[in-house]
Protein backbone atom coordinates (compact mmCIF):
# COMPACT_ATOMS: atom_id res chain seq x y z
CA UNK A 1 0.00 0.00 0.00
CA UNK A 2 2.79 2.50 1.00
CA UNK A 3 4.97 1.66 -1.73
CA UNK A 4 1.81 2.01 -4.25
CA UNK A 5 1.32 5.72 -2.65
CA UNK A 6 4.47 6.67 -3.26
CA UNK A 7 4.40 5.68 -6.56
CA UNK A 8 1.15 7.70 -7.17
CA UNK A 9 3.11 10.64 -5.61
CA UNK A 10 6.11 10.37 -8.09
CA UNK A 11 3.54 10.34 -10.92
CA UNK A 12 1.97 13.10 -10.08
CA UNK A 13 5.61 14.93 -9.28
CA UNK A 14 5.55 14.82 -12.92
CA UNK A 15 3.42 17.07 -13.55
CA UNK A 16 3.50 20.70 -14.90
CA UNK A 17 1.91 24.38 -15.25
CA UNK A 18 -0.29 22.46 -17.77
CA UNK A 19 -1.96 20.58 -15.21
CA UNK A 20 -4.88 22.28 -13.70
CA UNK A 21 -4.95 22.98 -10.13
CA UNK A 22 -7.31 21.99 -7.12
CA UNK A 23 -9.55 24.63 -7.84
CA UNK A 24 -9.93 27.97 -9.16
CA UNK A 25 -8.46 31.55 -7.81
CA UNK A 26 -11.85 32.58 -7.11
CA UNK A 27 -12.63 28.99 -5.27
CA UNK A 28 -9.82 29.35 -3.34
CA UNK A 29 -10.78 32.91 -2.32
CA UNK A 30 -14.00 31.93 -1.71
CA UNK A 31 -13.56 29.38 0.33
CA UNK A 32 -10.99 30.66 2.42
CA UNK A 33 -13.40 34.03 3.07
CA UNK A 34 -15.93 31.67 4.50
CA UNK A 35 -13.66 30.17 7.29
CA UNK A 36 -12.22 33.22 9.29
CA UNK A 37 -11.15 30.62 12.19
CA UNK A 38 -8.25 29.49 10.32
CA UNK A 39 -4.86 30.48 11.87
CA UNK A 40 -2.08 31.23 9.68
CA UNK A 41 -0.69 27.57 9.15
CA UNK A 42 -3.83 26.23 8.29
CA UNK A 43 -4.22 28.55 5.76
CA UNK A 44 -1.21 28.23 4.26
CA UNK A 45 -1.57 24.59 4.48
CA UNK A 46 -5.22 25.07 2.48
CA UNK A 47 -3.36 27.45 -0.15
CA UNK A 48 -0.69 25.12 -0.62
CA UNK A 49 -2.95 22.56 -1.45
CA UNK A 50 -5.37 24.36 -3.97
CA UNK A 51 -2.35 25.61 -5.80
CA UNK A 52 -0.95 22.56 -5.93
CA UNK A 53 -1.30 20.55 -8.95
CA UNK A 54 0.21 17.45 -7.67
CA UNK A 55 -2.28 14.21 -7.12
CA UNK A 56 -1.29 13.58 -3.71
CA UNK A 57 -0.41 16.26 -0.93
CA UNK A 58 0.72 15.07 2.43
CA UNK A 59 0.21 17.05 5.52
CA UNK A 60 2.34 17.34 8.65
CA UNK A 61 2.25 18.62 11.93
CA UNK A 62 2.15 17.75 15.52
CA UNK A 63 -1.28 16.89 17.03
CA UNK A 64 -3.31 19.36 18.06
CA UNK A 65 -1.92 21.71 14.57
CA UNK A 66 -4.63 21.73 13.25
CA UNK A 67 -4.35 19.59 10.27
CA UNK A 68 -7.99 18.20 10.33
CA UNK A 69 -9.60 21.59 10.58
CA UNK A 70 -7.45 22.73 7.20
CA UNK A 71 -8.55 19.91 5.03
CA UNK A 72 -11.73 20.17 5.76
CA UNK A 73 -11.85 23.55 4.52
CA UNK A 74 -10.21 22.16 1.24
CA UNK A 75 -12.68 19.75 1.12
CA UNK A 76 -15.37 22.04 1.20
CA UNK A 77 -13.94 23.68 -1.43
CA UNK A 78 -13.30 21.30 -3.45
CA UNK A 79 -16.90 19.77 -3.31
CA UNK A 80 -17.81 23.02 -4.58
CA UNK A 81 -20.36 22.91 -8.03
CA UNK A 82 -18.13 22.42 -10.75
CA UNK A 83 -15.42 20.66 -9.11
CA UNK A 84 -14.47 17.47 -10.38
């Protein structure tokens, strides 16, 4: 299973500025706007992952960080209409 993942992950490190990205700049924006109780690592964390046109992003932090609350923001924007 790992090994498989990582695989994935070096795939998708082959990707470009052709590749689309997560979502939209005005997703993003929006999205963001509508959760104020972000600090600033989670929202960095939810940038770097709409920006991101990788398959897989990991996330890291120490419990407690955070790291739930930020991708479920990106999840919410990413279920957005139009998303696929």
């Amino acid at each position: 299973m790992e090994r498989e993942t990582i695989g994935h992950m070096k795939d998708g490190n082959q990707r470009g500025f052709a590749d689309p990205m997560l979502v939209d700049g005005r997703t993003r924006i929006d999205t963001e706007q509508r959760h104020p109780e972000l600090n600033t690592g989670q929202r960095q964390a939810v940038d770097d992952v709409f920006l991101s046109r990788e398959k897989i992003v990991g996330l890291d932090g120490v419990a407690g960080a955070g790291k739930t609350t930020a991708l479920a923001v990106v999840r919410d924007g990413a279920s957005m209409p139009g998303i696929e």
